[in-house]
Protein backbone atom coordinates (compact mmCIF):
# COMPACT_ATOMS: atom_id res chain seq x y z
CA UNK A 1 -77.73 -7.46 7.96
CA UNK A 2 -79.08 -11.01 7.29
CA UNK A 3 -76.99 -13.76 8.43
CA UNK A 4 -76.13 -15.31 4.87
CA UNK A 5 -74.87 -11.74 4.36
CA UNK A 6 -72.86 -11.90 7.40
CA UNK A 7 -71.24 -15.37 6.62
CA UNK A 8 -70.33 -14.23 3.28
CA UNK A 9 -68.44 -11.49 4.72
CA UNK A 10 -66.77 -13.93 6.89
CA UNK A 11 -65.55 -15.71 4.14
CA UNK A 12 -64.96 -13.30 1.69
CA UNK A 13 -62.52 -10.89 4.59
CA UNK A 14 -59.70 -13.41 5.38
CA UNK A 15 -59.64 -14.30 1.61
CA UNK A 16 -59.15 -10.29 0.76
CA UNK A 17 -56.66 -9.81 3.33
CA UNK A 18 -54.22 -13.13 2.08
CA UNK A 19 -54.51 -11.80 -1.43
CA UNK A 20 -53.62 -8.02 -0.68
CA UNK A 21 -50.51 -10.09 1.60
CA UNK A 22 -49.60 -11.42 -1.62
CA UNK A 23 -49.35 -7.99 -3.57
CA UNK A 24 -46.05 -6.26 -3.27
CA UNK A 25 -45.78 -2.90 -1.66
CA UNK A 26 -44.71 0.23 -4.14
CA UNK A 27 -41.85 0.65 -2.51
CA UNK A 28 -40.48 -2.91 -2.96
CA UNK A 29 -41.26 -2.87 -6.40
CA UNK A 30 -39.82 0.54 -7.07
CA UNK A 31 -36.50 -0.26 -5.54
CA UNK A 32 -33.83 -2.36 -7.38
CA UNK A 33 -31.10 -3.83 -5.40
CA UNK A 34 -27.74 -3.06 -6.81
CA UNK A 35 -24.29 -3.91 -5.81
CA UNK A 36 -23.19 -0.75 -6.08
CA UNK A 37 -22.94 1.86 -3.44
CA UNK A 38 -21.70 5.87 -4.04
CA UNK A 39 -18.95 7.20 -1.56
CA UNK A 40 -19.70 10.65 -0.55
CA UNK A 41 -16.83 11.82 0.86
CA UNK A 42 -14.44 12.49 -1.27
CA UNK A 43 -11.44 12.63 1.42
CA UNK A 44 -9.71 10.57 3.76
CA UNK A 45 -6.43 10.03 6.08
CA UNK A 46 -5.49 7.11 8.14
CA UNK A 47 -2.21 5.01 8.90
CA UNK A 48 -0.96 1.40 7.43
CA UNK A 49 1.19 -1.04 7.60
CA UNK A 50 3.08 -3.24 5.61
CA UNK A 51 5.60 -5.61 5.06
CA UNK A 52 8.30 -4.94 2.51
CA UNK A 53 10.73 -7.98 0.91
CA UNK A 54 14.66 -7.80 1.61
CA UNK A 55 16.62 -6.88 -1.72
CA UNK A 56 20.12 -6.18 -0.64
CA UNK A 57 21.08 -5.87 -4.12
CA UNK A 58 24.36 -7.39 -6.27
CA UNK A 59 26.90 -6.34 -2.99
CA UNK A 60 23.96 -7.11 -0.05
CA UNK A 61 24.93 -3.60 1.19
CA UNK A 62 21.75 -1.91 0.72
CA UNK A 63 18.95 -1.74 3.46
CA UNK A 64 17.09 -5.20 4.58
CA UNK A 65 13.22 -5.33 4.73
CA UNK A 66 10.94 -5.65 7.47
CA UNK A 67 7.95 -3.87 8.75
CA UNK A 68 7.15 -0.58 7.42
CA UNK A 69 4.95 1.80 8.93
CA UNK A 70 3.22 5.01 7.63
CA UNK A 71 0.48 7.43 7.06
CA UNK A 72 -1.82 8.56 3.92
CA UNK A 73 -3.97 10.78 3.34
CA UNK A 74 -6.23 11.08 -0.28
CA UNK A 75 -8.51 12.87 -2.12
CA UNK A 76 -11.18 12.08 -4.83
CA UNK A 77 -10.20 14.16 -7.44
CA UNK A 78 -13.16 15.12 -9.42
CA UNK A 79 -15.93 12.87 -9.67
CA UNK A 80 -14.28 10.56 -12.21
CA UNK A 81 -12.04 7.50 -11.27
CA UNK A 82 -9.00 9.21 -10.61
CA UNK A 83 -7.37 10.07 -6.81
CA UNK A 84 -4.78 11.28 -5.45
CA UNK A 85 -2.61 9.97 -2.21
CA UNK A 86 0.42 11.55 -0.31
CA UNK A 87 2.33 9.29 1.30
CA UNK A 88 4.84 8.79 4.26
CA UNK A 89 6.81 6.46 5.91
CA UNK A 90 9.33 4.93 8.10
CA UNK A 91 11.45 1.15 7.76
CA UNK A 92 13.24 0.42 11.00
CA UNK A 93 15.80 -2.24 9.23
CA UNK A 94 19.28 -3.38 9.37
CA UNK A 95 21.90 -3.56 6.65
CA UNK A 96 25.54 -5.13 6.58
CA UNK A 97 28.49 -2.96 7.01
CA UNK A 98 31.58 -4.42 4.47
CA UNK A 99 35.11 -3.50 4.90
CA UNK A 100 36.49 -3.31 0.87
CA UNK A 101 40.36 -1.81 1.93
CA UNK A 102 41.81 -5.10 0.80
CA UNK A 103 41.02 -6.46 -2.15
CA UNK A 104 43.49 -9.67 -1.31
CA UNK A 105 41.27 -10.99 1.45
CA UNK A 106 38.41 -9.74 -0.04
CA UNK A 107 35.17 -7.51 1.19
CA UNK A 108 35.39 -8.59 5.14
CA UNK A 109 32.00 -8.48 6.64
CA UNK A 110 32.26 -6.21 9.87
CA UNK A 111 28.73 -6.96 10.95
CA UNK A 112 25.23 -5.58 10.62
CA UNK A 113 24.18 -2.24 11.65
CA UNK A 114 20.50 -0.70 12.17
CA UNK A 115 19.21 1.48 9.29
CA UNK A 116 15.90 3.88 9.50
CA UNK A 117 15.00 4.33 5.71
CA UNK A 118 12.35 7.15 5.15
CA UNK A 119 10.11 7.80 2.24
CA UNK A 120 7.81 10.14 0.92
CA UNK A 121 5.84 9.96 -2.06
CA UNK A 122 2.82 11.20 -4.28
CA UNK A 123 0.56 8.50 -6.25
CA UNK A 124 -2.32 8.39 -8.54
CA UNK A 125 -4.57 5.88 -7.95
CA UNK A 126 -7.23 4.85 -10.50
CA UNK A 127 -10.46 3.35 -8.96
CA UNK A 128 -11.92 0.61 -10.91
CA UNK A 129 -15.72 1.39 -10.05
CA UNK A 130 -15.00 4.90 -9.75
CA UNK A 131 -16.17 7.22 -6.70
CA UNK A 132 -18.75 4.12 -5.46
CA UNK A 133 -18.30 0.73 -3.96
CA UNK A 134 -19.23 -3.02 -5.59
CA UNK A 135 -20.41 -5.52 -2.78
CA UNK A 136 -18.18 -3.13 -0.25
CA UNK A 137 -15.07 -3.34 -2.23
CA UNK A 138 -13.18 -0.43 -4.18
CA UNK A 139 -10.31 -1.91 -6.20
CA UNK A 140 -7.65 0.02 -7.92
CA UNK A 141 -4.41 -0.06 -9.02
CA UNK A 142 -2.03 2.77 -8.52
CA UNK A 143 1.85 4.09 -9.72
CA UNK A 144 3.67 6.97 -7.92
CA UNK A 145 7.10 8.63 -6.91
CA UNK A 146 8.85 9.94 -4.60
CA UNK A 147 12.06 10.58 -2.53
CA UNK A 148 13.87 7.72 -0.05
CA UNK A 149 16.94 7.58 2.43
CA UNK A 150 18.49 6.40 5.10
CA UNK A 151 18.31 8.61 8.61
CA UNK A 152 20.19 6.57 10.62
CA UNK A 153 23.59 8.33 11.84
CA UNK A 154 27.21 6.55 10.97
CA UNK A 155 27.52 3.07 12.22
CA UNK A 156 30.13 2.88 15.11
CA UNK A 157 31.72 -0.15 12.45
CA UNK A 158 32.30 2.28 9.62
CA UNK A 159 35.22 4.24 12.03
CA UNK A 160 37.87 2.01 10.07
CA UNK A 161 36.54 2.70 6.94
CA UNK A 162 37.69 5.53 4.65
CA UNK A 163 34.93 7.97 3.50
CA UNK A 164 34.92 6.56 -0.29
CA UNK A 165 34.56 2.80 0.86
CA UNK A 166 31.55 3.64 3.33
CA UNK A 167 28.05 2.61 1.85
CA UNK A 168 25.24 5.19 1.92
CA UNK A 169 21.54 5.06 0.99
CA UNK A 170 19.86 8.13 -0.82
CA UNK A 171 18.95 10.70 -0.97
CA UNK A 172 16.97 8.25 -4.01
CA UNK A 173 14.34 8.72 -6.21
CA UNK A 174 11.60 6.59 -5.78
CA UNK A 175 8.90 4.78 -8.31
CA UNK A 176 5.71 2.81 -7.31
CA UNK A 177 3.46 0.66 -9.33
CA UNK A 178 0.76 -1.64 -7.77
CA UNK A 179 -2.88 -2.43 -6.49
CA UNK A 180 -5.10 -3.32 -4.17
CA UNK A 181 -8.45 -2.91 -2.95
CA UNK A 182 -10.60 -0.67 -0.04
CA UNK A 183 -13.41 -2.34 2.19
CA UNK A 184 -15.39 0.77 2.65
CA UNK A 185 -17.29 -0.45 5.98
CA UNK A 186 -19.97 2.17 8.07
CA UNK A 187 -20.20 5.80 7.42
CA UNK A 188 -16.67 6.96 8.02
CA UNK A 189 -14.34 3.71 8.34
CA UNK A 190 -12.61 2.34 5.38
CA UNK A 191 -9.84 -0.28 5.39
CA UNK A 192 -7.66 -1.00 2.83
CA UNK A 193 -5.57 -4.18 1.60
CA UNK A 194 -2.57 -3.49 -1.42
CA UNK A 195 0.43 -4.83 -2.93
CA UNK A 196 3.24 -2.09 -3.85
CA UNK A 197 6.24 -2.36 -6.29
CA UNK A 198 8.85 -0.37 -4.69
CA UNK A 199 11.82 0.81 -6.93
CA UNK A 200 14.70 2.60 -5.37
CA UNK A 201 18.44 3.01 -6.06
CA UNK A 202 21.53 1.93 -3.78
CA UNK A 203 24.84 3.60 -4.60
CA UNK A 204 27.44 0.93 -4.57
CA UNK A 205 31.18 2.82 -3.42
CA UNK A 206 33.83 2.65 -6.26
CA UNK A 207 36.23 0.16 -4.13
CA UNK A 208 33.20 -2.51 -4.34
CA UNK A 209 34.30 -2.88 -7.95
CA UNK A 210 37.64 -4.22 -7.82
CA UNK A 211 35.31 -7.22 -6.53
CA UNK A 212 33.42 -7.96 -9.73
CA UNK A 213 35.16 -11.20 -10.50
CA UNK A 214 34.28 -12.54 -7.38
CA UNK A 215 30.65 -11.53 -7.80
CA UNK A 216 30.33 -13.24 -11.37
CA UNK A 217 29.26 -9.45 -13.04
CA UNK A 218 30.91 -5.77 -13.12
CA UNK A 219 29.56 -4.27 -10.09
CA UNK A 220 27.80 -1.31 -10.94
CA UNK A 221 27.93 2.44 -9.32
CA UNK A 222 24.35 2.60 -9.05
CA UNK A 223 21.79 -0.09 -8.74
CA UNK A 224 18.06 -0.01 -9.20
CA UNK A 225 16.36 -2.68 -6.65
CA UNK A 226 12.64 -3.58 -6.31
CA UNK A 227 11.16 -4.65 -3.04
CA UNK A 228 7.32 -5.73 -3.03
CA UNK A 229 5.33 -4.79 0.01
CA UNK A 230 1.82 -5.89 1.22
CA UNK A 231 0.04 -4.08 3.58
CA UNK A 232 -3.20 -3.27 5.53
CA UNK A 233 -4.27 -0.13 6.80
CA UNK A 234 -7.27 1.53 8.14
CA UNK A 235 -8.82 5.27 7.16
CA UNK A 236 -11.34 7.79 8.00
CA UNK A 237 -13.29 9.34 5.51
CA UNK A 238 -14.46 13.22 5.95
């Protein structure tokens, strides 16, 4: 090879290999990045907790709030936008125990007692992106129903009280309404952050209502409270 040939080739080689540098590979320009990412598995069971808002309702008899703890399970149902989640729980809370026997002096406070309320529900959660992720995030918003009471056994300051003048919570139905959002992080994990509407009645016993004057309103025999909750919890998906 003659030398000018050489030098040429010298030249001409680093040029080549900076313009080939310059042209993307297939793959790069085949591939499209999207936001969006499909979940697999269409199942997934995990635990959560939340804080739930005090309503005592008109009397302040019913259950206080507090921390509520609880377990889920769901399931994609289909491969639409629709799911499904079962839900239990437990609400270690206190509630005030009031003596009505004399409407002269009025309902007498006898102090506060500890209450376990209990719930178990169904809800249907609608995903907004469907069965996928945008950016790591699944939002939804939800409604459900279910059953709620009280566990705990007779307070030691309802002895004095007559049967009819003792408060009790549930056996209640129970409605939910409310949203959130999962952070669907790794393979398996998935955490989730939502806000509940929780609607449950109190019974309110008939000697309460000898009291509505002093309470401003005729104090009902049932009364439908909602207590908000936020929570975080934390899943595996199978």
């Amino acid at each position: 090879m003659r030398p000018s040939s050489i030098l040429r080739s010298l030249v001409l080689l680093p040029l080549f290999a900076a313009l080939l540098a310059l042209v993307p590979e297939e793959s790069e320009s085949q591939t499209i990045p999207s936001p969006y990412r499909f979940i697999e598995e269409q199942h997934d069971f995990g635990f959560f907790v939340s804080y739930l808002s005090e309503n005592r309702g008109m009397v302040s008899a019913a259950p206080g709030g507090g921390a509520l703890y609880g377990a889920r399970f769901g399931t994609q149902l289909g491969s639409g936008v629709f799911a499904f989640d079962g839900t239990t729980w437990l609400l270690p809370t206190k509630r005030i125990v009031w003596d009505p026997s004399d409407p002269t002096e009025g309902l007498v406070n006898l102090g506060e007692t500890t209450s376990l309320v209990a719930g178990l529900d169904a809800r249907l959660r609608f995903n907004l992106a469907g069965p996928r992720t945008w950016n790591g995030l699944s939002p939804f918003v939800l409604m459900g129903a279910g059953l709620t009471g009280d566990l705990s056994p007779r307070s030691d300051l309802e002895e004095v009280l007559l049967s009819e003048e003792r408060f009790s919570f549930g056996p209640s139905a129970l409605g939910l309404v409310g949203g959130g959002t999962h952070f669907v992080r790794g393979e398996r994990l998935t955490l989730r952050l939502d806000s509940v509407l929780h609607i449950w009645k109190a019974g309110i016993p008939r000697p309460f209502q000898v009291f509505s004057e002093e309470f401003g309103a005729e104090v009902p025999e049932d009364e439908w409270l909602g207590v908000w909750s936020i929570g975080l919890g934390a899943s595996f998906r199978f």
